[in-house]
Protein backbone atom coordinates (compact mmCIF):
# COMPACT_ATOMS: atom_id res chain seq x y z
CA UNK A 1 0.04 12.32 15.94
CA UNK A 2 -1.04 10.38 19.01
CA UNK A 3 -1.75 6.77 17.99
CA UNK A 4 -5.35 5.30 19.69
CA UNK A 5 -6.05 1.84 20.42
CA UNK A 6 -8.40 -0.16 17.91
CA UNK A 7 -10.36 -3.44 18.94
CA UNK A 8 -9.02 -6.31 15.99
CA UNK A 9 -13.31 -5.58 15.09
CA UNK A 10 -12.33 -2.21 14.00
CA UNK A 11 -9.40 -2.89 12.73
CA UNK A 12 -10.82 -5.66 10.05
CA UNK A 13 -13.87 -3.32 9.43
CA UNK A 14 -11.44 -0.84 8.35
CA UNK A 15 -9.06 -3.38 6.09
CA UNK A 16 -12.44 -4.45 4.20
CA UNK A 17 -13.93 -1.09 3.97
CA UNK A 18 -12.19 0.71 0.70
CA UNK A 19 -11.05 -2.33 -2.39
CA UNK A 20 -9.79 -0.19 -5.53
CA UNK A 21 -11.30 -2.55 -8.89
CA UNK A 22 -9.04 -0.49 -11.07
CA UNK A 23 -5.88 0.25 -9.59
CA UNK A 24 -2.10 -1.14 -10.25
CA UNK A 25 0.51 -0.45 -7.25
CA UNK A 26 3.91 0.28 -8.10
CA UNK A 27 6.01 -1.08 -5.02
CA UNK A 28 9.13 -1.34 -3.80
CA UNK A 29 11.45 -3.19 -0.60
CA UNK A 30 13.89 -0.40 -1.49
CA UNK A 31 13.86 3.38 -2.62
CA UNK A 32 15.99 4.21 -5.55
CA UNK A 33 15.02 1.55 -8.14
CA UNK A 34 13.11 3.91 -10.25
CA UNK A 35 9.84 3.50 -9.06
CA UNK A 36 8.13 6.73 -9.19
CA UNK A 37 9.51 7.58 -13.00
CA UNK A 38 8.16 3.81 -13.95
CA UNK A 39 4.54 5.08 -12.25
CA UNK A 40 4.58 8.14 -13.97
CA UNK A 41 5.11 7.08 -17.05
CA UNK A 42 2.99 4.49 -16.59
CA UNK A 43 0.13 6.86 -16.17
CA UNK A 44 1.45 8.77 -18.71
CA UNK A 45 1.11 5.74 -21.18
CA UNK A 46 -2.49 4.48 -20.23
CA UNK A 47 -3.76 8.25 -20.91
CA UNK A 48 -2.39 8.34 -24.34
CA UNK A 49 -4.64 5.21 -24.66
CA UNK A 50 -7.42 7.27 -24.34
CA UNK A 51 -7.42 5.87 -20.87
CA UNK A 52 -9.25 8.22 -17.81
CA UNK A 53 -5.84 7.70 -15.43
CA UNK A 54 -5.63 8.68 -11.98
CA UNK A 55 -1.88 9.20 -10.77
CA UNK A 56 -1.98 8.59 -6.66
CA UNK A 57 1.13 9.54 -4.46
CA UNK A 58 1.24 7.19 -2.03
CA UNK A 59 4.61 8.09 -0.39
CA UNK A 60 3.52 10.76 2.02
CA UNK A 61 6.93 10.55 3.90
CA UNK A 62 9.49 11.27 0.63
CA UNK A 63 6.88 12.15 -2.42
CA UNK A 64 8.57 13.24 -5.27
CA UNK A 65 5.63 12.61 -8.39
CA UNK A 66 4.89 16.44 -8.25
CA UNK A 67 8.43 16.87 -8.20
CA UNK A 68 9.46 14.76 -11.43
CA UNK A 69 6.44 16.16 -13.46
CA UNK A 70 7.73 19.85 -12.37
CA UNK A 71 4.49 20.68 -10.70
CA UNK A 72 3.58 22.84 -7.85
CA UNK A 73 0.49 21.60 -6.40
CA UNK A 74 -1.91 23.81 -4.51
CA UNK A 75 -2.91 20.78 -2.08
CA UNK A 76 -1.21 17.41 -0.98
CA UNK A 77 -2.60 14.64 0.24
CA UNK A 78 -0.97 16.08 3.59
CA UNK A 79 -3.67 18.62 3.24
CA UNK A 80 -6.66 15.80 2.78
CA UNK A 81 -5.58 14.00 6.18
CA UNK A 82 -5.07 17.48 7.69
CA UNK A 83 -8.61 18.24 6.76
CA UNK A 84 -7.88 21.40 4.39
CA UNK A 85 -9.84 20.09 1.55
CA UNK A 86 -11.47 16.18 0.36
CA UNK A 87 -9.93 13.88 -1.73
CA UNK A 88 -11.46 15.18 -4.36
CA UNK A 89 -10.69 18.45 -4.38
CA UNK A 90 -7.06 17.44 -4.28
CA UNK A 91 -6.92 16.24 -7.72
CA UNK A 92 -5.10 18.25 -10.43
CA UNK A 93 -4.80 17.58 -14.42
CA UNK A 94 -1.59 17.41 -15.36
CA UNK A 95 -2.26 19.00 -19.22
CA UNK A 96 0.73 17.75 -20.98
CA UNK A 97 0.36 14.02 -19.70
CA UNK A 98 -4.08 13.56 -19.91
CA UNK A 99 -4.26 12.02 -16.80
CA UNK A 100 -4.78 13.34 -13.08
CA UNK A 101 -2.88 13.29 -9.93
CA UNK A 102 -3.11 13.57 -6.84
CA UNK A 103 0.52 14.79 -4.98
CA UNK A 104 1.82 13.34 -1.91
CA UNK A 105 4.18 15.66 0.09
CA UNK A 106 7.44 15.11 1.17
CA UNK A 107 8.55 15.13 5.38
CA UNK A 108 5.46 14.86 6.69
CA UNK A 109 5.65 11.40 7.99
CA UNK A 110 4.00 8.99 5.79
CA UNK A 111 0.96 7.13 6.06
CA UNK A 112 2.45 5.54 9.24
CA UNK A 113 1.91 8.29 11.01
CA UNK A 114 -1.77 7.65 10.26
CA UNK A 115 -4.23 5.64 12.91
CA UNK A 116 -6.09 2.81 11.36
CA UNK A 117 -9.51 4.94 11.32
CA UNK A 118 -7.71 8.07 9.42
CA UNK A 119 -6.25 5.62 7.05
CA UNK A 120 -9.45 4.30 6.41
CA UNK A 121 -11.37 7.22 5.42
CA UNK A 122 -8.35 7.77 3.27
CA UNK A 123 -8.58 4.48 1.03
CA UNK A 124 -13.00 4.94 1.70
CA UNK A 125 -12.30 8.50 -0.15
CA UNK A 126 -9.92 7.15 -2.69
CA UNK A 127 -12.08 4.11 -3.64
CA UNK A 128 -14.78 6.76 -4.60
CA UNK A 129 -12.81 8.87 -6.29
CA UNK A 130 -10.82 6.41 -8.12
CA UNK A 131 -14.60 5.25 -9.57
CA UNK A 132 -14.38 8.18 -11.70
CA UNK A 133 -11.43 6.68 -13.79
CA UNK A 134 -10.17 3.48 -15.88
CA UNK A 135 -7.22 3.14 -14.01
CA UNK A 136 -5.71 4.30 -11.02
CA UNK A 137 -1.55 4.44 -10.60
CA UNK A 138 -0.93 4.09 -7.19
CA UNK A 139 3.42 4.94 -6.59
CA UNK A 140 3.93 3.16 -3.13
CA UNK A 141 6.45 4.22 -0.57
CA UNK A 142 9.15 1.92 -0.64
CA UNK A 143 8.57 0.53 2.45
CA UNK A 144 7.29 -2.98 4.13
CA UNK A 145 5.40 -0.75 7.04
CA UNK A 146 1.84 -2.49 7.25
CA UNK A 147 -0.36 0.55 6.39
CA UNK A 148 2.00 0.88 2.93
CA UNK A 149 1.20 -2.77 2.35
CA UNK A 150 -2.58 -2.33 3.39
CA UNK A 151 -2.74 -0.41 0.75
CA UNK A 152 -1.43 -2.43 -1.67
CA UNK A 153 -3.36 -5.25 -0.82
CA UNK A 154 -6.52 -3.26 -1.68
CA UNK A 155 -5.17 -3.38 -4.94
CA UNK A 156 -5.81 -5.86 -7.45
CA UNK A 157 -2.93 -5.52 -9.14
CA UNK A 158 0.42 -4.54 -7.47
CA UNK A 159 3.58 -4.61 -9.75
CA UNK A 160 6.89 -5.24 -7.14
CA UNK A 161 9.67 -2.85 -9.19
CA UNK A 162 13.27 -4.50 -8.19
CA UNK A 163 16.70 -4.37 -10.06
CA UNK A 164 19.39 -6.76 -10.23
CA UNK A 165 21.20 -5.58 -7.54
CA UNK A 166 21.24 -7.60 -4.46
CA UNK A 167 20.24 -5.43 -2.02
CA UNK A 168 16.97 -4.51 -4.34
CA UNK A 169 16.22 -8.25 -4.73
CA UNK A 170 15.99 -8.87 -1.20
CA UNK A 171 13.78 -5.72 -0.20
CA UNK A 172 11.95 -6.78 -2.85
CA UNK A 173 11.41 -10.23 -1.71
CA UNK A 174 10.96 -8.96 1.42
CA UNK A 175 8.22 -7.47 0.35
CA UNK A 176 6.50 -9.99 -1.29
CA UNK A 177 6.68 -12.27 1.92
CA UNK A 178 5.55 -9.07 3.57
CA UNK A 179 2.40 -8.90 1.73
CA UNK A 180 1.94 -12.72 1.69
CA UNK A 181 1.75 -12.90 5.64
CA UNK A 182 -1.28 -10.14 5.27
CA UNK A 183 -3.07 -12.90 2.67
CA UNK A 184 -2.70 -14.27 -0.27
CA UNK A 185 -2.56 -12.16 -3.19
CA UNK A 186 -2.95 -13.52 -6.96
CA UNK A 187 -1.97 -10.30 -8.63
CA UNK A 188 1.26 -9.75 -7.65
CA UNK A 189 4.21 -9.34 -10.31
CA UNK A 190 7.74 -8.51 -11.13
CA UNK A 191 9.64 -5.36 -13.28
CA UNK A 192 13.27 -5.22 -13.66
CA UNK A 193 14.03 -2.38 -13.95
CA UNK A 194 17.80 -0.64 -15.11
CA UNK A 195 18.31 -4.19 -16.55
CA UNK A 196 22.08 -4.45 -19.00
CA UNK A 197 20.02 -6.47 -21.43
CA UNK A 198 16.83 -8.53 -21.98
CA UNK A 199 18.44 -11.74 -20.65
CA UNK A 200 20.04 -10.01 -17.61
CA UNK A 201 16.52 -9.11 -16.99
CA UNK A 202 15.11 -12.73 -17.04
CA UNK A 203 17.98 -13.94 -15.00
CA UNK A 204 17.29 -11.33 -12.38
CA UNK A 205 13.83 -12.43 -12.29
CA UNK A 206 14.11 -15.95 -12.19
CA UNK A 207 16.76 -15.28 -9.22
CA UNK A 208 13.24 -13.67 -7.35
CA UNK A 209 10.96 -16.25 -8.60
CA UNK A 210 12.52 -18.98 -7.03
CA UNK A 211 13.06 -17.40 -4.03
CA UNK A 212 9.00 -16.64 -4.35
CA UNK A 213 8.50 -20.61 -5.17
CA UNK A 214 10.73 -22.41 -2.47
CA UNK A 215 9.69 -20.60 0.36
CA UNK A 216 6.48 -18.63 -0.22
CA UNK A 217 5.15 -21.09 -2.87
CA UNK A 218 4.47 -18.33 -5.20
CA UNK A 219 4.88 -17.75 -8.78
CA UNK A 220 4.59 -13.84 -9.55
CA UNK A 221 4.40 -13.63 -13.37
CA UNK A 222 7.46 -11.06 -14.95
CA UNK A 223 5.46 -7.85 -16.04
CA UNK A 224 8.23 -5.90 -17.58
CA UNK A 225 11.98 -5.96 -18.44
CA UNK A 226 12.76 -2.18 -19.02
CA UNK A 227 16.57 -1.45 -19.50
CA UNK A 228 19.22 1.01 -18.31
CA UNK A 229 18.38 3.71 -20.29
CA UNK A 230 20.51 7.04 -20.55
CA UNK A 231 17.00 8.92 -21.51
CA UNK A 232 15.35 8.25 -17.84
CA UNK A 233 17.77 10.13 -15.93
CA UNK A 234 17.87 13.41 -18.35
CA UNK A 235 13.99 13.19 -18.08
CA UNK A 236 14.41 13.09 -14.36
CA UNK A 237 16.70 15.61 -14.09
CA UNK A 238 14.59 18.07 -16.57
CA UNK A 239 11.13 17.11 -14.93
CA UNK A 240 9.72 16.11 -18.13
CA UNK A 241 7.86 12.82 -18.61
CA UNK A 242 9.79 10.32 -20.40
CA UNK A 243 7.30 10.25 -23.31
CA UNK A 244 7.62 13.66 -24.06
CA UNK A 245 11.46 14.03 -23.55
CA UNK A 246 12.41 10.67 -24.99
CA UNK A 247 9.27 9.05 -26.96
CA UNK A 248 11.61 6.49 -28.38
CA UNK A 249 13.87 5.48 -25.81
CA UNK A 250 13.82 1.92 -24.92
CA UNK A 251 12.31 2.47 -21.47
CA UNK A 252 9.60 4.07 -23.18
CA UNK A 253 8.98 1.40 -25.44
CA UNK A 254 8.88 -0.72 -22.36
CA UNK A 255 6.55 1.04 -20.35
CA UNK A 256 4.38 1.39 -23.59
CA UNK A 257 3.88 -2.15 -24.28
CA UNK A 258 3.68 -3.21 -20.63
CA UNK A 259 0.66 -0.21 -20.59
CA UNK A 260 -0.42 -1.80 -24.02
CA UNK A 261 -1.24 -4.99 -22.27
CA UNK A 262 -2.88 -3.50 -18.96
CA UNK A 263 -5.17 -1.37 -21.65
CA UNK A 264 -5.36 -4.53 -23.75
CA UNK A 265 -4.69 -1.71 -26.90
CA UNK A 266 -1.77 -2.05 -28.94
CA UNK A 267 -2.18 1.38 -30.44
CA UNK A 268 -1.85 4.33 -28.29
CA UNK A 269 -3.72 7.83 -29.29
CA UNK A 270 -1.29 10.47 -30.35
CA UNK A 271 -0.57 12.95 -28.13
CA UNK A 272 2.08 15.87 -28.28
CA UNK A 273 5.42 14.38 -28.48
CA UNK A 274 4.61 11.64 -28.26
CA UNK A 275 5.22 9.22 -31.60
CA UNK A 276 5.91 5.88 -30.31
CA UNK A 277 6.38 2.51 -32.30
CA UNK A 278 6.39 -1.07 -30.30
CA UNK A 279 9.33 -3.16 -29.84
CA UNK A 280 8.69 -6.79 -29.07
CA UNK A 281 10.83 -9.29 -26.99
CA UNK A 282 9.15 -8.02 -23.29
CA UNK A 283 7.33 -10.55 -21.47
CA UNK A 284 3.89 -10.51 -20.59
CA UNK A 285 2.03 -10.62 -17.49
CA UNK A 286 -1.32 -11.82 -18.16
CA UNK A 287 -3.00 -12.04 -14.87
CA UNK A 288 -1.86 -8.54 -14.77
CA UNK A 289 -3.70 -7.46 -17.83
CA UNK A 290 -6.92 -9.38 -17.08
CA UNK A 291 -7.21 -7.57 -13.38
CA UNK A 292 -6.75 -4.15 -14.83
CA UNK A 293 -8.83 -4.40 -17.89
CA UNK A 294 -11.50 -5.51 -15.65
CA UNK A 295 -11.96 -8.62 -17.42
């Protein structure tokens, strides 16, 4: 794709055109933190809320939603830029979860391939579809490449998924410094994710919050602590979501009270397999809530 030259007019006409009210990004300095199984089930949890959800595949280059839900999608949004069919018409149901998708597809280059102007009428076409739901679930790439963090910054909520391992803590910093260089964003947070325990989770946070306070002067509240969890992987591995295959896993629990708080509804609608019972001691992420709720 042959890249064009944009005047800096067209280029901040196109950064202001598309805002998305209602959508949370899951992101990521570094792939293989869990970030697409935390979206999904995400999703997942905001539609057994009763919640019209929107799941959005962000990662054109290495997509893999489709993949973890076992679907086969009859378009991508590699079709939408290619011009085979509108935004719209890309969206499937996913019956077992109550919420809608729309599938990226892996290898074919990512939205950095895309020209300012294509990735405009992208976001234009997703902020109108995205209108037709509560919430929209946006997985990132994991990637600091600026049309992966103009997309998050459209976003009024963007939830930065790290674990404790030090290579995931600095892409994830890096991305947060990333994204504060664009402007200054209010709705940023942190998830641990594939924490050993509750207080390994706070220290791995605090370890990225004062990074974020002595050099960007920013305090990102903690949205989640969800732990190592044995059930994640043999969901992964079976392509069924986590609330199905392992309702009462302690990742599920997580995900279902961090979704509780976004929906501001502690009691989910019951769905098939899906029987789930809070557990208390996560920590909160108010500004988080208040964005999403539209409050």
């Amino acid at each position: 794709m042959n890249a064009t030259t944009e005047s800096p007019e067209s280029r901040n006409q196109t950064h202001n055109a598309a805002r998305f009210d209602n959508a949370i990004a899951i992101a990521s300095g570094k792939g293989g933190v869990g970030k697409t199984c935390v979206a999904v089930t995400l999703a997942h949890a905001l539609a057994r809320r009763g919640r019209r959800v929107l799941l959005f595949d962000g990662d054109l280059g290495l997509a893999n939603v489709d993949i973890q839900l076992g679907l086969v999608p009859r378009f991508s949004l590699s079709d939408v830029i290619q011009g085979t069919v509108d935004l719209a018409g890309a969206v499937q149901t996913y019956p077992k979860g109550g919420f809608d998708l729309v599938a990226g597809q892996s290898g074919s280059g990512g939205l950095t391939g895309l020209t300012s102007a294509q990735s405009g009428r992208l976001f234009a076409s997703l902020a109108a579809v995205a209108k037709g739901y509560d919430h929209v679930v946006i997985d990132l790439a994991s990637s600091i490449e600026p049309p992966v963090l103009d997309l998050a910054q459209r976003c009024p909520s963007v939830v930065v998924l790290t674990t404790e391992e030090p290579t995931a803590l600095t892409d994830a910093y890096a991305f947060i410094k990333m994204m504060d260089r664009l402007a200054r964003h209010n709705g940023m947070a942190i998830a641990i994710n594939q924490a050993h325990s509750q207080k390994e989770g706070e220290r791995t946070y605090e370890t990225l919050l004062r990074a974020c306070q002595n050099f960007l002067k920013l305090t990102p509240d903690l949205a989640a602590i969800i732990r190592t969890d044995r059930a994640v992987r043999d969901a992964v591995r079976n392509q069924i979501p986590l609330l199905i295959r392992a309702p009462q896993s302690d990742a599920a629990f997580a995900i279902e009270e961090f979704a509780a708080r976004i929906a501001a509804d502690p009691a989910p609608d019951q769905s098939p397999g899906s029987t789930p019972d809070q557990k208390p001691g996560q920590t909160s992420s108010e500004t988080l809530a208040r964005t999403t709720a539209g409050t």
